[in-house]
ModelCIF file with pLDDT and N, C-alpha, C, O atoms, coordinates in Angstrom:
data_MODEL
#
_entry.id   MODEL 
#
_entity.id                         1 
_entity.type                       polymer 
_entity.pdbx_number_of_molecules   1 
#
_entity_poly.entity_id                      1 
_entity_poly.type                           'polypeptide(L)' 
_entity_poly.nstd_linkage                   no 
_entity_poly.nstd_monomer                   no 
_entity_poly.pdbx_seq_one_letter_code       
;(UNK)(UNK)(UNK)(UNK)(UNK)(UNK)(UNK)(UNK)(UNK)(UNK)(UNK)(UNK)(UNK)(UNK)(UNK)(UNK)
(UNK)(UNK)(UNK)(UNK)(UNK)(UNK)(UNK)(UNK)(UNK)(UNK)(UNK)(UNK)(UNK)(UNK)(UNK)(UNK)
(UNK)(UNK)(UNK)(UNK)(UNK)(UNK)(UNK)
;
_entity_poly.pdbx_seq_one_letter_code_can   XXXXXXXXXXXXXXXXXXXXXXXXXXXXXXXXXXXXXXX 
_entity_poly.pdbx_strand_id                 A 
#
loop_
_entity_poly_seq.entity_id 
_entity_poly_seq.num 
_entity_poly_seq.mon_id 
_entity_poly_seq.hetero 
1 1  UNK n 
1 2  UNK n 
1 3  UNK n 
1 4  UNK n 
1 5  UNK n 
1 6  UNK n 
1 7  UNK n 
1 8  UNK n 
1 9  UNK n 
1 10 UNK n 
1 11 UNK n 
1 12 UNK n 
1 13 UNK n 
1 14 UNK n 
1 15 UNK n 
1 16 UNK n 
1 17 UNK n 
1 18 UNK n 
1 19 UNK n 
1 20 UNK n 
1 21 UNK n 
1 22 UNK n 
1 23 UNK n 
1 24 UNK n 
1 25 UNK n 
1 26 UNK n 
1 27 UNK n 
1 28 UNK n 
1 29 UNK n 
1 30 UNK n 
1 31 UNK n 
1 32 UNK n 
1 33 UNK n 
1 34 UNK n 
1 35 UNK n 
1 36 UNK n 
1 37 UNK n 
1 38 UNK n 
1 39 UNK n 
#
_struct_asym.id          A 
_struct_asym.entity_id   1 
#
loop_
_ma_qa_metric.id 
_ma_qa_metric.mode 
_ma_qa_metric.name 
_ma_qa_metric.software_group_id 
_ma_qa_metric.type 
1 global pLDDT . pLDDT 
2 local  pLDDT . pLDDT 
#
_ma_qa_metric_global.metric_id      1 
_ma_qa_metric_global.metric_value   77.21 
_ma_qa_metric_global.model_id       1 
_ma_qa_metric_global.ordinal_id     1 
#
loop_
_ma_qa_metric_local.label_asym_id 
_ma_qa_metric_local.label_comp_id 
_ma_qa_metric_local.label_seq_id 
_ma_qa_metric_local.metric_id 
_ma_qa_metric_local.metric_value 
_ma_qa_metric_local.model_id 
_ma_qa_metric_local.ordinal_id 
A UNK 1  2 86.00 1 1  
A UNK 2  2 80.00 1 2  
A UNK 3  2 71.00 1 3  
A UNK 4  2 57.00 1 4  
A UNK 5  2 52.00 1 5  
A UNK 6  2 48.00 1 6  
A UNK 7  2 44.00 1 7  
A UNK 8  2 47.00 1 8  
A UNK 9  2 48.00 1 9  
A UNK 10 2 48.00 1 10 
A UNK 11 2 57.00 1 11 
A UNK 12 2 70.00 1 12 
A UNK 13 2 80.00 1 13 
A UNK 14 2 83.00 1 14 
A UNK 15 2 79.00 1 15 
A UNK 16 2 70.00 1 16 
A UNK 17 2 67.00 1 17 
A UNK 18 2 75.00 1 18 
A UNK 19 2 82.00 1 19 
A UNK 20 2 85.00 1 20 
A UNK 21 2 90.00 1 21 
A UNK 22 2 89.00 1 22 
A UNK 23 2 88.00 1 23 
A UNK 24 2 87.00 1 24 
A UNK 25 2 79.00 1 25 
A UNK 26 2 88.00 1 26 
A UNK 27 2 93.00 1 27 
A UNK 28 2 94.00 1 28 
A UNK 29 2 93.00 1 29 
A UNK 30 2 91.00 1 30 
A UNK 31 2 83.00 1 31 
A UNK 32 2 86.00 1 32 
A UNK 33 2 90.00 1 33 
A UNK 34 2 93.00 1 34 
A UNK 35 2 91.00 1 35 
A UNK 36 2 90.00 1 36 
A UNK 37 2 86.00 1 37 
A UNK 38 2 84.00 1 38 
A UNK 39 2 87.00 1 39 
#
loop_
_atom_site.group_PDB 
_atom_site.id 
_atom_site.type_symbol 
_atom_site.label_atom_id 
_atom_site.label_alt_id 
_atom_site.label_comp_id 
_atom_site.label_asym_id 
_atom_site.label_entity_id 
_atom_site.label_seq_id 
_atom_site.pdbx_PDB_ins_code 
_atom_site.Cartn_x 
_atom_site.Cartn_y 
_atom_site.Cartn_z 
_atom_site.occupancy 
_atom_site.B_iso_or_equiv 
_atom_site.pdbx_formal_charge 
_atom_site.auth_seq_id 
_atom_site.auth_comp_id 
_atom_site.auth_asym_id 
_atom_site.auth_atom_id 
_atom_site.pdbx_PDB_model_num 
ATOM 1   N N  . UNK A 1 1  ? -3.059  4.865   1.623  1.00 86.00 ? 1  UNK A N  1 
ATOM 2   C CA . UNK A 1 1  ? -2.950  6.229   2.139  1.00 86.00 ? 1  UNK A CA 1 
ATOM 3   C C  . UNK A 1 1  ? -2.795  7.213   0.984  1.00 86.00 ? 1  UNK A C  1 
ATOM 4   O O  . UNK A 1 1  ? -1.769  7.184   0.304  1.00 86.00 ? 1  UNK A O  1 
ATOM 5   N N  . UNK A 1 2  ? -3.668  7.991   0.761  1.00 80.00 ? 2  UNK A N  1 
ATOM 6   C CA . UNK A 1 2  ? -3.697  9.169   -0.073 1.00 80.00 ? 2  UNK A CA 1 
ATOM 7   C C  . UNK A 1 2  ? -1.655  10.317  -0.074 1.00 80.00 ? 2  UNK A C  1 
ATOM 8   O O  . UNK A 1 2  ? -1.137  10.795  0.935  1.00 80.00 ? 2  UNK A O  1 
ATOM 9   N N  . UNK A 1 3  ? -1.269  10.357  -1.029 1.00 71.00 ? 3  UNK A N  1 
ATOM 10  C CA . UNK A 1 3  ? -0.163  10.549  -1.298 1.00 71.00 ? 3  UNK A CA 1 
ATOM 11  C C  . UNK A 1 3  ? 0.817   9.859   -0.786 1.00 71.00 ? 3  UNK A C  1 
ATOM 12  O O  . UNK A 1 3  ? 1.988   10.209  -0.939 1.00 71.00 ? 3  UNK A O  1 
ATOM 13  N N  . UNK A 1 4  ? 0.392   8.559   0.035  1.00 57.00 ? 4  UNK A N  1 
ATOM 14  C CA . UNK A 1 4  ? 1.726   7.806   0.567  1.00 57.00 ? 4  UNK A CA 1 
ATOM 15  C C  . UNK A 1 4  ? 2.313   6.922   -0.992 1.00 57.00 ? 4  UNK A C  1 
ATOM 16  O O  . UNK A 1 4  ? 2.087   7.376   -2.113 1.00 57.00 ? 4  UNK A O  1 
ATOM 17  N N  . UNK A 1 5  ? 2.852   6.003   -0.813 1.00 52.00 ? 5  UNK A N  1 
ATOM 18  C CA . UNK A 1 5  ? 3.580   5.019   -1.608 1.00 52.00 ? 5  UNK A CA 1 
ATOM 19  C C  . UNK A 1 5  ? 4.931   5.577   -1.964 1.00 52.00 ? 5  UNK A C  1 
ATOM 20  O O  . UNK A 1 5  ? 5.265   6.672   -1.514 1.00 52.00 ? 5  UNK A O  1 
ATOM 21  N N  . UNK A 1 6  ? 5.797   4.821   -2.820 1.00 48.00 ? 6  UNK A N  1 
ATOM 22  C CA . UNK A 1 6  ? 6.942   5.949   -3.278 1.00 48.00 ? 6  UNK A CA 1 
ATOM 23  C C  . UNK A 1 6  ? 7.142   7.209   -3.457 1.00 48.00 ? 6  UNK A C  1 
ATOM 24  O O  . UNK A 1 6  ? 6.443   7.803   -4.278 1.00 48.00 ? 6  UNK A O  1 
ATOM 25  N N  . UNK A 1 7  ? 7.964   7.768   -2.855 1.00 44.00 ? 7  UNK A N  1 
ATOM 26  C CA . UNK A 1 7  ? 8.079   9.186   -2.865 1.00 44.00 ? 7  UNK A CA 1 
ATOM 27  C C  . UNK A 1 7  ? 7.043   10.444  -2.260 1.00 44.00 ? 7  UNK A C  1 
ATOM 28  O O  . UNK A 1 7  ? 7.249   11.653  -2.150 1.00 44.00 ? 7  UNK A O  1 
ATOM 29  N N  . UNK A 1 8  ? 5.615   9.442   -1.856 1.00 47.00 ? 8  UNK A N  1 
ATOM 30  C CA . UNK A 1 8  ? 4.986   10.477  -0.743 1.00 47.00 ? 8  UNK A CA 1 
ATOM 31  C C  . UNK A 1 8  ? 4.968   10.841  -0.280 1.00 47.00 ? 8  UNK A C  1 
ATOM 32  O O  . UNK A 1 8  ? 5.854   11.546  -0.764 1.00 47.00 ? 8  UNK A O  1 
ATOM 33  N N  . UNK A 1 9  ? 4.691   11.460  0.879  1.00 48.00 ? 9  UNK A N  1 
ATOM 34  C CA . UNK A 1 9  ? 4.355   11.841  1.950  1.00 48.00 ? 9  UNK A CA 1 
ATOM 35  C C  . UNK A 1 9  ? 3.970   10.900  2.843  1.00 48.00 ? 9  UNK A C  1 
ATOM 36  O O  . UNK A 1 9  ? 4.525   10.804  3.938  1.00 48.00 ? 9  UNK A O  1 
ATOM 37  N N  . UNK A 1 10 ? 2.936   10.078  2.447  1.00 48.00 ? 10 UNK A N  1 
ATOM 38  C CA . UNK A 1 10 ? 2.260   8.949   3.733  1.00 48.00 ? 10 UNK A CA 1 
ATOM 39  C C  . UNK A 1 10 ? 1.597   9.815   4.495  1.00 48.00 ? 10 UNK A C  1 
ATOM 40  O O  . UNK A 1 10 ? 2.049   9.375   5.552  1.00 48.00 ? 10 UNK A O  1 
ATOM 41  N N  . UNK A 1 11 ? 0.670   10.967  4.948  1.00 57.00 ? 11 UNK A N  1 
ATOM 42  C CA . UNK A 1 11 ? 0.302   11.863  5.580  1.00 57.00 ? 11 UNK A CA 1 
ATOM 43  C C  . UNK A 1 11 ? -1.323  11.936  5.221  1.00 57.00 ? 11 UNK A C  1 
ATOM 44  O O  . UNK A 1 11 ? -2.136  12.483  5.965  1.00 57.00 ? 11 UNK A O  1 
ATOM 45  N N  . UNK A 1 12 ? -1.611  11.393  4.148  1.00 70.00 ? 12 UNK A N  1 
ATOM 46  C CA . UNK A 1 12 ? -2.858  12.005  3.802  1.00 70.00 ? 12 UNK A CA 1 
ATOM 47  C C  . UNK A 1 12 ? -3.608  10.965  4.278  1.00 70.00 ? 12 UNK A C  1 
ATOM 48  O O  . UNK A 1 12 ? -3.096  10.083  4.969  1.00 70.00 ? 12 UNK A O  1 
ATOM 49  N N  . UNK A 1 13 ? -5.697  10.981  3.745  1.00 80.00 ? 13 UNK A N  1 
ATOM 50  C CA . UNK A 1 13 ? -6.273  10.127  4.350  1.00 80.00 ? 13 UNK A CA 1 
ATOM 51  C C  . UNK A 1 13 ? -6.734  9.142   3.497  1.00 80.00 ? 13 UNK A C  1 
ATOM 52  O O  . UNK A 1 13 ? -6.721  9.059   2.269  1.00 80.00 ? 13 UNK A O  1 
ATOM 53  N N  . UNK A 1 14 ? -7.278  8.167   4.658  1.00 83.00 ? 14 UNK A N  1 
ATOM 54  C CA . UNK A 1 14 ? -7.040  6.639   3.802  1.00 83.00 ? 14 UNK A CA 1 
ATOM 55  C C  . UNK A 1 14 ? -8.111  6.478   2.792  1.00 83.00 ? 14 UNK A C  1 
ATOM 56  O O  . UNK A 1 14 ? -9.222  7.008   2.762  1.00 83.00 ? 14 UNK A O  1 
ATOM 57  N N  . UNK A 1 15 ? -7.503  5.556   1.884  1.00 79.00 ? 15 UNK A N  1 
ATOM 58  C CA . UNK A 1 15 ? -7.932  5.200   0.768  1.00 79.00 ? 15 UNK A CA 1 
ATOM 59  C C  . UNK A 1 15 ? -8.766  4.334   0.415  1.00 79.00 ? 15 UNK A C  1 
ATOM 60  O O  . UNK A 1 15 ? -8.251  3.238   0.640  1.00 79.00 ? 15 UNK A O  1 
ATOM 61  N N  . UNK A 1 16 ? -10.261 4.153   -0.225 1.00 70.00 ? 16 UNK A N  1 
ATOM 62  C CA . UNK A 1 16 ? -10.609 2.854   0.152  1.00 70.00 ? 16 UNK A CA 1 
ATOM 63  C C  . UNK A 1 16 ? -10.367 2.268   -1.408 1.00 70.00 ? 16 UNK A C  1 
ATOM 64  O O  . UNK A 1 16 ? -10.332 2.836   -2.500 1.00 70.00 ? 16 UNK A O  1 
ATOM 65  N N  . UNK A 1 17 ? -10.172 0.437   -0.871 1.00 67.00 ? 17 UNK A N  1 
ATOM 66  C CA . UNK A 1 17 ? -9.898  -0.180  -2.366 1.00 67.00 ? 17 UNK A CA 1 
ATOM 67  C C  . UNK A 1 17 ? -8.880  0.656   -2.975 1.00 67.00 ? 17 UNK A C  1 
ATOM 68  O O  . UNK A 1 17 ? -8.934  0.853   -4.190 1.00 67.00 ? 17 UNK A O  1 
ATOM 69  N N  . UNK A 1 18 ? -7.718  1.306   -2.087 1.00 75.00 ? 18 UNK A N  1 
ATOM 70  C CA . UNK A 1 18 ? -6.438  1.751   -2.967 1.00 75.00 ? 18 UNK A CA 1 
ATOM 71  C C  . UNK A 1 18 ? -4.956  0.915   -2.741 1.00 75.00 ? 18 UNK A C  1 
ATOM 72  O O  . UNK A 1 18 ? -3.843  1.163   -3.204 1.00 75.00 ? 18 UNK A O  1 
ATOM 73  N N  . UNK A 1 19 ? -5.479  -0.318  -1.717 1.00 82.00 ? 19 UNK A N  1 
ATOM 74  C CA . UNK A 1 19 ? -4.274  -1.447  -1.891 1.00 82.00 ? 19 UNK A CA 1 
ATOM 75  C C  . UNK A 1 19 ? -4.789  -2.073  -2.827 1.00 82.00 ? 19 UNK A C  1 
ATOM 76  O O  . UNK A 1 19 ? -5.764  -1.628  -3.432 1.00 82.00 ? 19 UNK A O  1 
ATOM 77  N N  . UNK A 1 20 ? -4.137  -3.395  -3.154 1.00 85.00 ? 20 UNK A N  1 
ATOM 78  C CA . UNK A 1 20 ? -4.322  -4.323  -3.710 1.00 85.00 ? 20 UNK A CA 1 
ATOM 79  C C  . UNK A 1 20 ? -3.417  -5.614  -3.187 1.00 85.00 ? 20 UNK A C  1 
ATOM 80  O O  . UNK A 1 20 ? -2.277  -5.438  -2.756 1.00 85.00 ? 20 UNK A O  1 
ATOM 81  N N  . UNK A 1 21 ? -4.022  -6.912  -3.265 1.00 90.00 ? 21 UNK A N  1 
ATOM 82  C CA . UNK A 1 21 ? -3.625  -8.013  -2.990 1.00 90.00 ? 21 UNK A CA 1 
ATOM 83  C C  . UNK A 1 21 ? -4.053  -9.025  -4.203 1.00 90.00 ? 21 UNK A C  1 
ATOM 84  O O  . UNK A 1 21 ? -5.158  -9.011  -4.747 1.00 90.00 ? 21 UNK A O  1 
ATOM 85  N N  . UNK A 1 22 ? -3.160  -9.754  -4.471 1.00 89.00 ? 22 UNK A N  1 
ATOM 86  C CA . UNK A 1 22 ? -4.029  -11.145 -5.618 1.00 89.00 ? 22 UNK A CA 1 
ATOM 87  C C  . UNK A 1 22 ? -3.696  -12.598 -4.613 1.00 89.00 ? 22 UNK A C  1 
ATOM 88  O O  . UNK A 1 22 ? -2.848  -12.812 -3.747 1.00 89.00 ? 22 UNK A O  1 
ATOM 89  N N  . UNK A 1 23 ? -4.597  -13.283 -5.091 1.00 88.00 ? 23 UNK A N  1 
ATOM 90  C CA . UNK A 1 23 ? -4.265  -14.956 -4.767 1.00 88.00 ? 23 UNK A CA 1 
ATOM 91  C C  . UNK A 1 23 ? -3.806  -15.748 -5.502 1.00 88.00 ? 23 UNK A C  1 
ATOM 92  O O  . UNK A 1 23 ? -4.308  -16.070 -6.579 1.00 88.00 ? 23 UNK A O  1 
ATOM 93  N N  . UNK A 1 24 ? -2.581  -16.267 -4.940 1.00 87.00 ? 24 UNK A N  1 
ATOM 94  C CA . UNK A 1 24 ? -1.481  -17.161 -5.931 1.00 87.00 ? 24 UNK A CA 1 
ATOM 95  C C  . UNK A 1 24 ? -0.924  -18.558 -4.671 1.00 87.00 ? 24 UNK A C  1 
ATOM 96  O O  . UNK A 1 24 ? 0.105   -18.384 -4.017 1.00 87.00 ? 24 UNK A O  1 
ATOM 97  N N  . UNK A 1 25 ? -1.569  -19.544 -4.548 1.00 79.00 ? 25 UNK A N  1 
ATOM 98  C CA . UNK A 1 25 ? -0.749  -20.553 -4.504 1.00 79.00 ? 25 UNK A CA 1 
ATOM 99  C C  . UNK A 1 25 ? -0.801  -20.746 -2.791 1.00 79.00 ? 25 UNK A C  1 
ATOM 100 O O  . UNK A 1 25 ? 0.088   -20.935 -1.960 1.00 79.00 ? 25 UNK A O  1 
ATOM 101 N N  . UNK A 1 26 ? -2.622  -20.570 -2.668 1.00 88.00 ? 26 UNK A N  1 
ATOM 102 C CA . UNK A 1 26 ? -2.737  -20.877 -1.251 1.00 88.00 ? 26 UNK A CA 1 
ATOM 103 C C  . UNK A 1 26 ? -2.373  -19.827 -0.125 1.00 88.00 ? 26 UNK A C  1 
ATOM 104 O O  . UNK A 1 26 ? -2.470  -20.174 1.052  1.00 88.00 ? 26 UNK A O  1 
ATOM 105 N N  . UNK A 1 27 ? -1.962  -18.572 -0.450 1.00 93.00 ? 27 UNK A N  1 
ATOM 106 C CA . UNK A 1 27 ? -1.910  -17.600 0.235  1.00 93.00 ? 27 UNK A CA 1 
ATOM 107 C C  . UNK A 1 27 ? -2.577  -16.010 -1.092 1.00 93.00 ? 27 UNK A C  1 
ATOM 108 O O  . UNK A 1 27 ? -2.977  -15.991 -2.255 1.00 93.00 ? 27 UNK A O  1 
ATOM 109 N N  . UNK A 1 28 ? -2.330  -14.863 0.081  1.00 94.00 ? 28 UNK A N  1 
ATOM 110 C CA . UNK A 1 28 ? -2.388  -13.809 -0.910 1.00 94.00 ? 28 UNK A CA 1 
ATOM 111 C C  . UNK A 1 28 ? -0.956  -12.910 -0.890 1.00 94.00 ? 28 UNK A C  1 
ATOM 112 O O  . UNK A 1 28 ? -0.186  -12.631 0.029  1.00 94.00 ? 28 UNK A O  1 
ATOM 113 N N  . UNK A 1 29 ? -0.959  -12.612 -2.227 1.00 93.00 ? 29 UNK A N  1 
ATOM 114 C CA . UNK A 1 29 ? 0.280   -11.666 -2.333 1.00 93.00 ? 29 UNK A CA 1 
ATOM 115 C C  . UNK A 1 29 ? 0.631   -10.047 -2.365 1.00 93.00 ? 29 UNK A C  1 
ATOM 116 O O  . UNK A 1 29 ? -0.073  -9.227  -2.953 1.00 93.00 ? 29 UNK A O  1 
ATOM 117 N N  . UNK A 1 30 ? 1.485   -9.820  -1.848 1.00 91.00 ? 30 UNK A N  1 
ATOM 118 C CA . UNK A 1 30 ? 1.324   -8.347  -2.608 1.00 91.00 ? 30 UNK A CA 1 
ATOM 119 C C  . UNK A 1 30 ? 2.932   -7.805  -2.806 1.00 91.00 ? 30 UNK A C  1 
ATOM 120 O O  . UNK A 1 30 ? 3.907   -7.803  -2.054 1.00 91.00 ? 30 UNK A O  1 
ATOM 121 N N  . UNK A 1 31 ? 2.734   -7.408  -4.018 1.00 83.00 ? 31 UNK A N  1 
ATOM 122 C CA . UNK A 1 31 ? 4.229   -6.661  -4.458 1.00 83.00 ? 31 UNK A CA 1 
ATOM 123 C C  . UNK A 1 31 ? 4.604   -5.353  -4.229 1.00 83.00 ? 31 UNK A C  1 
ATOM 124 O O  . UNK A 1 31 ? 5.676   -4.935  -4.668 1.00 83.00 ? 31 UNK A O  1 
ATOM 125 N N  . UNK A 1 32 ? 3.921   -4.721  -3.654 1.00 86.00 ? 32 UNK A N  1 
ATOM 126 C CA . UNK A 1 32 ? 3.998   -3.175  -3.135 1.00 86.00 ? 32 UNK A CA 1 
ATOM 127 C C  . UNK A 1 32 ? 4.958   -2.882  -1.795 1.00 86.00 ? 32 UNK A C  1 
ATOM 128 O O  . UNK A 1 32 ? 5.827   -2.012  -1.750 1.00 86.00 ? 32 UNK A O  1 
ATOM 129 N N  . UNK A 1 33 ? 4.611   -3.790  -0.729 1.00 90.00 ? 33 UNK A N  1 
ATOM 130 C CA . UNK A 1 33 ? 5.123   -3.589  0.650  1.00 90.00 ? 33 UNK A CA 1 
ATOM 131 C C  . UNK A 1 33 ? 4.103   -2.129  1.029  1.00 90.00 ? 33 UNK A C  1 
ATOM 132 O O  . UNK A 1 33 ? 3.273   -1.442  0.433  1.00 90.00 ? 33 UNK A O  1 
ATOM 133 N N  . UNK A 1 34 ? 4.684   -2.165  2.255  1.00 93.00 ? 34 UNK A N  1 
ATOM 134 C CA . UNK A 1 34 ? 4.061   -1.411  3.706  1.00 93.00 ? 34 UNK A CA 1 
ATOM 135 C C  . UNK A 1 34 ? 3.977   0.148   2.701  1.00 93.00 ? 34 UNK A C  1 
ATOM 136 O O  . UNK A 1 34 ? 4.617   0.574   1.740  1.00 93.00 ? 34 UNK A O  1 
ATOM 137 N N  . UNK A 1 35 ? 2.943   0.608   3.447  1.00 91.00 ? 35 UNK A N  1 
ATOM 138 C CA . UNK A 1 35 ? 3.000   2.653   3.480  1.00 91.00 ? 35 UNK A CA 1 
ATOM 139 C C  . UNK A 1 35 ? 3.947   2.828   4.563  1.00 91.00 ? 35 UNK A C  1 
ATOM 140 O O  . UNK A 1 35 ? 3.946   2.304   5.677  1.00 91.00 ? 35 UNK A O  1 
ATOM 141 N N  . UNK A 1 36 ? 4.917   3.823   3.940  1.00 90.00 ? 36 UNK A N  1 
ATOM 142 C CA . UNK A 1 36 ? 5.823   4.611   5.073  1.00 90.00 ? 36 UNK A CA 1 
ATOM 143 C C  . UNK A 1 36 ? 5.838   6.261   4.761  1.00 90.00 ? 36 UNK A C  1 
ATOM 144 O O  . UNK A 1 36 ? 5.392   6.980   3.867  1.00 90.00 ? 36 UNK A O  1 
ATOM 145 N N  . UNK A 1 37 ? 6.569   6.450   5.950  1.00 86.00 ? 37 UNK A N  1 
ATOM 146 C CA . UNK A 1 37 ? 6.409   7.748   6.400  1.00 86.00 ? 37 UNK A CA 1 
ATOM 147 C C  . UNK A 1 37 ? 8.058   7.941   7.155  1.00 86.00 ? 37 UNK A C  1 
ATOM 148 O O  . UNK A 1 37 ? 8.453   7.522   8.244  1.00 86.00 ? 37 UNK A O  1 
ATOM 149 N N  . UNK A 1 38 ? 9.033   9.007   5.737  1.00 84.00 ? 38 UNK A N  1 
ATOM 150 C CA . UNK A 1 38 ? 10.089  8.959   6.610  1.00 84.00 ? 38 UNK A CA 1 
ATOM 151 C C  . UNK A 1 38 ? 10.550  7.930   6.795  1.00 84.00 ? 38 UNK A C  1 
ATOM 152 O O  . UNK A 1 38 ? 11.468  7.988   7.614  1.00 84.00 ? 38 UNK A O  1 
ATOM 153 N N  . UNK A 1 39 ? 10.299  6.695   6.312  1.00 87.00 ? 39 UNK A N  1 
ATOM 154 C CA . UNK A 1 39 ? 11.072  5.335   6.310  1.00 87.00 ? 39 UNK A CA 1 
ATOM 155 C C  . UNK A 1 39 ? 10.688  4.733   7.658  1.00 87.00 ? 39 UNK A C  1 
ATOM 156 O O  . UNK A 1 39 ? 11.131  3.635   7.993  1.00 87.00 ? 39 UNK A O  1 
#
């Protein structure tokens, strides 16, 4: 989400190829967690 992540907003529009995931160990990972809005 365009200005979401830490300290965003979470309001704007979506992003393409602006997550990311890697593959480690038979699954995929990601160290970021969820877009929020207002928690």
């Amino acid at each position: 989400v365009a200005g979401g992540g830490e300290g965003g907003t979470g309001k704007g529009d979506y992003v393409e190829n602006g997550g990311s995931i890697y593959f480690d160990n038979n699954c995929f990972r990601t160290t970021k967690g969820f877009e929020t809005d207002s928690g």
